[in-house]
Protein backbone atom coordinates (compact mmCIF):
# COMPACT_ATOMS: atom_id res chain seq x y z
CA UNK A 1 0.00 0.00 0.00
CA UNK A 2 1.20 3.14 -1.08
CA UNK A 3 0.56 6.51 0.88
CA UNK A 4 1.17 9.88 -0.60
CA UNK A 5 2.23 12.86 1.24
CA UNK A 6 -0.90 14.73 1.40
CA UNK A 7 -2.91 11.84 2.64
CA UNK A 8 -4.03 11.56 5.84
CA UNK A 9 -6.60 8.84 7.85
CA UNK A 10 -9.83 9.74 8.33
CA UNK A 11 -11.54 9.11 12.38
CA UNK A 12 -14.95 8.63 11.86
CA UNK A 13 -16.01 8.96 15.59
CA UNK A 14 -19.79 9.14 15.99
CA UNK A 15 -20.95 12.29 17.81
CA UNK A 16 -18.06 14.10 18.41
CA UNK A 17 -17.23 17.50 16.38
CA UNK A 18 -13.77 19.41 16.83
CA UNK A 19 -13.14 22.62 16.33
CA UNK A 20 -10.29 23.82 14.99
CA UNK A 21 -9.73 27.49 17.03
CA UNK A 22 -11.00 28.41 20.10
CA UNK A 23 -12.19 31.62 19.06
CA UNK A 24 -9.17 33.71 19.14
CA UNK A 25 -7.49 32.51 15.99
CA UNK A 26 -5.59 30.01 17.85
CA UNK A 27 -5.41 26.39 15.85
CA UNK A 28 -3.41 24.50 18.41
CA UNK A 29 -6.55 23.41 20.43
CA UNK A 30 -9.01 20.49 19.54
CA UNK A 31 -12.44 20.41 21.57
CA UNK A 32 -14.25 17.84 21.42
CA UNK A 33 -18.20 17.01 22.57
CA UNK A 34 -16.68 13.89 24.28
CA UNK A 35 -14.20 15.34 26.40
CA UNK A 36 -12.65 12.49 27.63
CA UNK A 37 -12.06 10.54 24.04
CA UNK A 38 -8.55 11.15 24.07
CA UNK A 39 -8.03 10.36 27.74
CA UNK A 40 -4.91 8.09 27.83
CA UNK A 41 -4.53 8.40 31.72
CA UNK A 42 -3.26 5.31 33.82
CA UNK A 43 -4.90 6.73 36.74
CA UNK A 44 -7.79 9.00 37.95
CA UNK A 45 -6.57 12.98 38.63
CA UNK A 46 -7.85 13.91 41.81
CA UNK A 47 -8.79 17.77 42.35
CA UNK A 48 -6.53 18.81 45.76
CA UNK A 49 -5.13 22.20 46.31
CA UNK A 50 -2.02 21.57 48.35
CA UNK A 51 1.08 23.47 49.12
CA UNK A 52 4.64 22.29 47.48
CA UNK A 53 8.35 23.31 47.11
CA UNK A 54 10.10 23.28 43.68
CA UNK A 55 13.43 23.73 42.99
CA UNK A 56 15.95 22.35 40.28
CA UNK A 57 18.60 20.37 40.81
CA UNK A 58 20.77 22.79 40.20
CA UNK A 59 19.81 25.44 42.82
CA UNK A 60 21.19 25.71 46.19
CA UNK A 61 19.56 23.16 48.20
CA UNK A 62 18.11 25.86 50.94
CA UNK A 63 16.31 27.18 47.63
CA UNK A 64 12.94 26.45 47.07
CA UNK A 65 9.88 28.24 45.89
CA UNK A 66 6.06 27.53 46.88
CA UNK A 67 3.53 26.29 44.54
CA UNK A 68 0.06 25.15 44.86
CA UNK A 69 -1.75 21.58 43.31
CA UNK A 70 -4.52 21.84 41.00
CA UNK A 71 -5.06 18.60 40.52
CA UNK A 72 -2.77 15.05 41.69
CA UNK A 73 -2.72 11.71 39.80
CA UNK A 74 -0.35 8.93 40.34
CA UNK A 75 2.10 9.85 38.21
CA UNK A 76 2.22 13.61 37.66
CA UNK A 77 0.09 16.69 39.18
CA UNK A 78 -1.21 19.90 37.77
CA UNK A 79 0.13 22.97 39.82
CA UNK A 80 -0.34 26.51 39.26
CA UNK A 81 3.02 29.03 39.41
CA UNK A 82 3.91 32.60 39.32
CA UNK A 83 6.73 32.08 37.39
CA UNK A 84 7.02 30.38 34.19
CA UNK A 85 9.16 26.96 33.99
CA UNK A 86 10.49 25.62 30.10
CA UNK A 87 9.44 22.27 28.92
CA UNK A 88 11.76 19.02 29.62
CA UNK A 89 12.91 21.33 33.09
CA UNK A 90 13.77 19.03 35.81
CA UNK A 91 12.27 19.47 38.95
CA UNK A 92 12.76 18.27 43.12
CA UNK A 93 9.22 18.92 44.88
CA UNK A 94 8.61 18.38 48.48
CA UNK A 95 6.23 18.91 50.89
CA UNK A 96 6.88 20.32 54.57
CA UNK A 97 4.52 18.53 56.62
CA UNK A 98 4.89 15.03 55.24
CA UNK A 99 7.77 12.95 53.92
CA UNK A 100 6.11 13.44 50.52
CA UNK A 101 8.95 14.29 48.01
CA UNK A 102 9.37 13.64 43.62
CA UNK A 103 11.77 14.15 41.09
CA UNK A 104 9.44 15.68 37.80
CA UNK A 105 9.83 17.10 34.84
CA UNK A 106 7.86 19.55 33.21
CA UNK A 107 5.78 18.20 30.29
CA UNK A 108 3.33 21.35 29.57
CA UNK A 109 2.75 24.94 30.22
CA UNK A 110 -0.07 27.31 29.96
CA UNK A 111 -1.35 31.10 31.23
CA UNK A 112 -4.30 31.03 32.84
CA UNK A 113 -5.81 34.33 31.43
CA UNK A 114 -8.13 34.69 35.06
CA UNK A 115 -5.54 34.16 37.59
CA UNK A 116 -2.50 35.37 35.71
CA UNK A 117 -0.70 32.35 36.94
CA UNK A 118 1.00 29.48 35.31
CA UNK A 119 -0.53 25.93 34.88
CA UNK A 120 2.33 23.55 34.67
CA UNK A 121 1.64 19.98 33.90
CA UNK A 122 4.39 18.07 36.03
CA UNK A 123 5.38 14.06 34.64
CA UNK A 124 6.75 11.92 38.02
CA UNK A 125 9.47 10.25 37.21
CA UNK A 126 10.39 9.33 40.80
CA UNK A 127 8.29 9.56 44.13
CA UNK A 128 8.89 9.02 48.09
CA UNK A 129 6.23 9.03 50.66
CA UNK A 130 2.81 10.32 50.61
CA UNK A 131 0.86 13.20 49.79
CA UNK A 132 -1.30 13.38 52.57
CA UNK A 133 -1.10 12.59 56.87
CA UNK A 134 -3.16 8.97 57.47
């Protein structure tokens, strides 16, 4: 089979439609009437404003700066920042009053036109501990 170069597959998915912008011109967003068709999550996130420390590894280790959860899964969380961080930035969070502490790296990065903050999308790579006080 033979595929030319401006071919590409066709998703017939029944009741979903996409649109290409979001209103503002922008074309990198997809919405979609089903929003959780392209959901490839392992586990559940779980909405839970908490308090963390980031730093990189490269920063003093008294360094760190405070951040606040969104949302938590198993493997990454959702935090909101004052400060911007780049893509493929690695990352040491902790939290003060548990043993809780991960190595991440930043996988996505957004402004959140209301708040003026930062939603960072954060990918676990290694954990200790837990989140919360049993």
């Amino acid at each position: 089979m033979s595929v030319t170069a401006n071919t590409y597959p066709i998703f017939n998915v029944p009741n979903t439609s996409f649109n290409a912008t979001n209103g503002s011109g922008d074309t990198d967003s997809l919405i979609s009437t089903q929003p959780n068709i392209f959901n490839t999550r392992v586990t559940k996130r779980v909405t839970l404003a908490i308090t963390l420390f980031i730093r990189r590894p490269i920063n003093s280790k008294s360094y760190s700066y405070q951040v606040s959860t969104i949302n938590i899964s198993r493997y990454g969380a959702l935090i909101s920042s004052s400060v911007p961080l780049e893509i493929g930035a690695e990352l040491e969070i902790s939290r003060a009053i548990t043993d809780f502490s991960a190595k991440a790296i930043v996988r996505h990065i957004r402004k959140d036109l209301k708040t003026s903050k930062y939603l960072i999308g954060l990918d676990f790579q290694q954990t200790r501990g837990k989140w919360l006080i049993v």
